[in-house]
Each structure stands twice: as structure tokens, then as C-alpha cells.
Protein backbone atom coordinates (compact mmCIF):
# COMPACT_ATOMS: atom_id res chain seq x y z
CA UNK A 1 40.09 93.05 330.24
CA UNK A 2 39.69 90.80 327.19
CA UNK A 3 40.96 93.17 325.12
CA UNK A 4 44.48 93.63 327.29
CA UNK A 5 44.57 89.54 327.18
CA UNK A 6 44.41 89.81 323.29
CA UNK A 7 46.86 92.49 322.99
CA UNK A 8 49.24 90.91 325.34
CA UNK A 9 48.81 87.51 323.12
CA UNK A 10 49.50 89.31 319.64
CA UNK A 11 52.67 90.77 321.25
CA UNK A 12 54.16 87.83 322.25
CA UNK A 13 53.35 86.38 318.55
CA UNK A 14 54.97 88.96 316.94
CA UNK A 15 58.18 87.75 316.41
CA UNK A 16 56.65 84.74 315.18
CA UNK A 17 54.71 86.15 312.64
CA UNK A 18 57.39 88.61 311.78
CA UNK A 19 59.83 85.59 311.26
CA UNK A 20 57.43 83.83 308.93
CA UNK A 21 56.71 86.97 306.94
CA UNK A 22 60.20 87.16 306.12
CA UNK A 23 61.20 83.66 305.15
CA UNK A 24 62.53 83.85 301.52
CA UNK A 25 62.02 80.62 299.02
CA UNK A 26 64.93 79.87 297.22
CA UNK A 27 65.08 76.11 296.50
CA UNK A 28 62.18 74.54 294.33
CA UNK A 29 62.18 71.23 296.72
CA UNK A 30 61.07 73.50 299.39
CA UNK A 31 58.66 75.45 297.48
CA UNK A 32 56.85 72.21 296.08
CA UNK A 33 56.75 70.87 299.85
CA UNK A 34 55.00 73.92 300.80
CA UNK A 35 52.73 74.10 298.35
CA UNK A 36 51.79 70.27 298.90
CA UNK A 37 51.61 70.66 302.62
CA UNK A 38 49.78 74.11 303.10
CA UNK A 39 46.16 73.78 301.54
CA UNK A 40 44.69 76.27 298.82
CA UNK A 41 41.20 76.46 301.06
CA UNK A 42 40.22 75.99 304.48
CA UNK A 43 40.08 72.01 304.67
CA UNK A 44 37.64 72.18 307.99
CA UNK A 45 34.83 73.67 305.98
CA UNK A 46 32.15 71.62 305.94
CA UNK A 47 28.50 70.96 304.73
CA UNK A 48 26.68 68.27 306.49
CA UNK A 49 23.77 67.17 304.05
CA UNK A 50 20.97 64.41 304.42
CA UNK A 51 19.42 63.72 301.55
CA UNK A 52 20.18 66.45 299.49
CA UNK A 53 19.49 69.24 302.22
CA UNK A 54 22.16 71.08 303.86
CA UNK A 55 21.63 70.06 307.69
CA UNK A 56 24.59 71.81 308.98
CA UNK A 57 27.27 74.52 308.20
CA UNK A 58 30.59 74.29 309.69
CA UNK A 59 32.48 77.66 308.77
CA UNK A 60 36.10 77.86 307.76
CA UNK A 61 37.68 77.81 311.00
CA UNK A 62 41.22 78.62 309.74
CA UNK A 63 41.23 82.69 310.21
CA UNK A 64 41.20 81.69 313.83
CA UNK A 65 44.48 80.53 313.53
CA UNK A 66 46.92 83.68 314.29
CA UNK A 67 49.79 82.52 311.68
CA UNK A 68 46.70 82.29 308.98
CA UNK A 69 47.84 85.58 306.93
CA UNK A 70 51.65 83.75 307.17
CA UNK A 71 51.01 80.57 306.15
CA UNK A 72 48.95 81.91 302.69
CA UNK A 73 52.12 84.28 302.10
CA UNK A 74 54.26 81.44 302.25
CA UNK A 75 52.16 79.52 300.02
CA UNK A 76 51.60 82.28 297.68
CA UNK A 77 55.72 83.10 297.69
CA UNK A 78 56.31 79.40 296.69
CA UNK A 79 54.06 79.14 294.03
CA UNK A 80 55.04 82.31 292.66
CA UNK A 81 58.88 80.82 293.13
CA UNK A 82 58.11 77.75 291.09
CA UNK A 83 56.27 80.07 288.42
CA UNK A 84 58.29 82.81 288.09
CA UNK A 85 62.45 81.95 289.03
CA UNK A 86 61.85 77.62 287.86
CA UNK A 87 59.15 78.46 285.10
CA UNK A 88 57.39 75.54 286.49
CA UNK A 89 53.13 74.96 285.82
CA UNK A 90 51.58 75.15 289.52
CA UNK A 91 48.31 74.51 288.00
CA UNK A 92 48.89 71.25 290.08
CA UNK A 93 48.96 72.87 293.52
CA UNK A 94 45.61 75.07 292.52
């Protein structure tokens, strides 16, 4: 049953996700935006420490996320943008 659920989901985000994968970067204001805006690690992992001592581990909750795989392409196609077509250092968004 959970499985159907699932599939039924990941059907109707297809076209989503198909969308995204295709988006093409062409104009180095957008590229820098992107790479600003969309984070080179998960931001929500966390250690909680007291006193030196890890107390608690919060795991990187972004895979759950079903545009994660996207939104690193995108980030990955604008950085490579700004290297590659604007010869541009992106050491600053790394």
C-alpha cells in the first residue's frame, strides 16, 4: 500500500523534476544567485555538544527532499557556467 502511495507521489513529481533537470544557465547574474542561494552541504546537519561531547546527532535531512538530486544539478550547472563560459573563480561559492 505504501509503496503504491510512493509511486503515485513520484509520478505526479515528475514533470517537476524533469523541468528542473532541464533548465539551462545562460546569464552569470543568475548563475551567481544560484550558487549564493542553494547551499554546498546540507545546512540542517547538526552536532549538539556539551562540553566537548557530542550529545546529539541530527542527520542531513536534505535527501528527503524529492527535488534534492535537482537542486545540486542546478548548482553544479551554475558553477560550472561561471567557470567554464565567464572564466570566473567560484572558489567563493565552495
Amino acid at each position: 500500500m505504501s509503496y503504491l502511495i510512493s509511486s503515485q507521489i513520484n509520478d505526479l513529481l515528475l514533470p517537476i523534476k524533469q523541468w528542473l533537470e532541464s533548465l539551462e544557465i545562460r546569464q552569470p547574474k543568475i548563475a551567481r544567485l544560484l550558487c549564493r542561494i542553494i547551499p554546498a552541504s546540507c545546512p540542517f546537519e547538526q552536532e549538539i555538544k556539551l562540553f566537548e561531547c557530542t550529545i546529539a546527532y541530527i542527520p542531513p535531512l536534505c535527501k528527503l527532499n524529492p527535488f534534492y538530486e535537482q537542486i545540486v544539478a542546478i548548482r553544479f550547472k551554475s558553477l560550472c557556467y561561471l567557470a567554464n563560459e565567464c572564466n570566473e573563480d567560484i572558489t567563493l561559492y565552495c
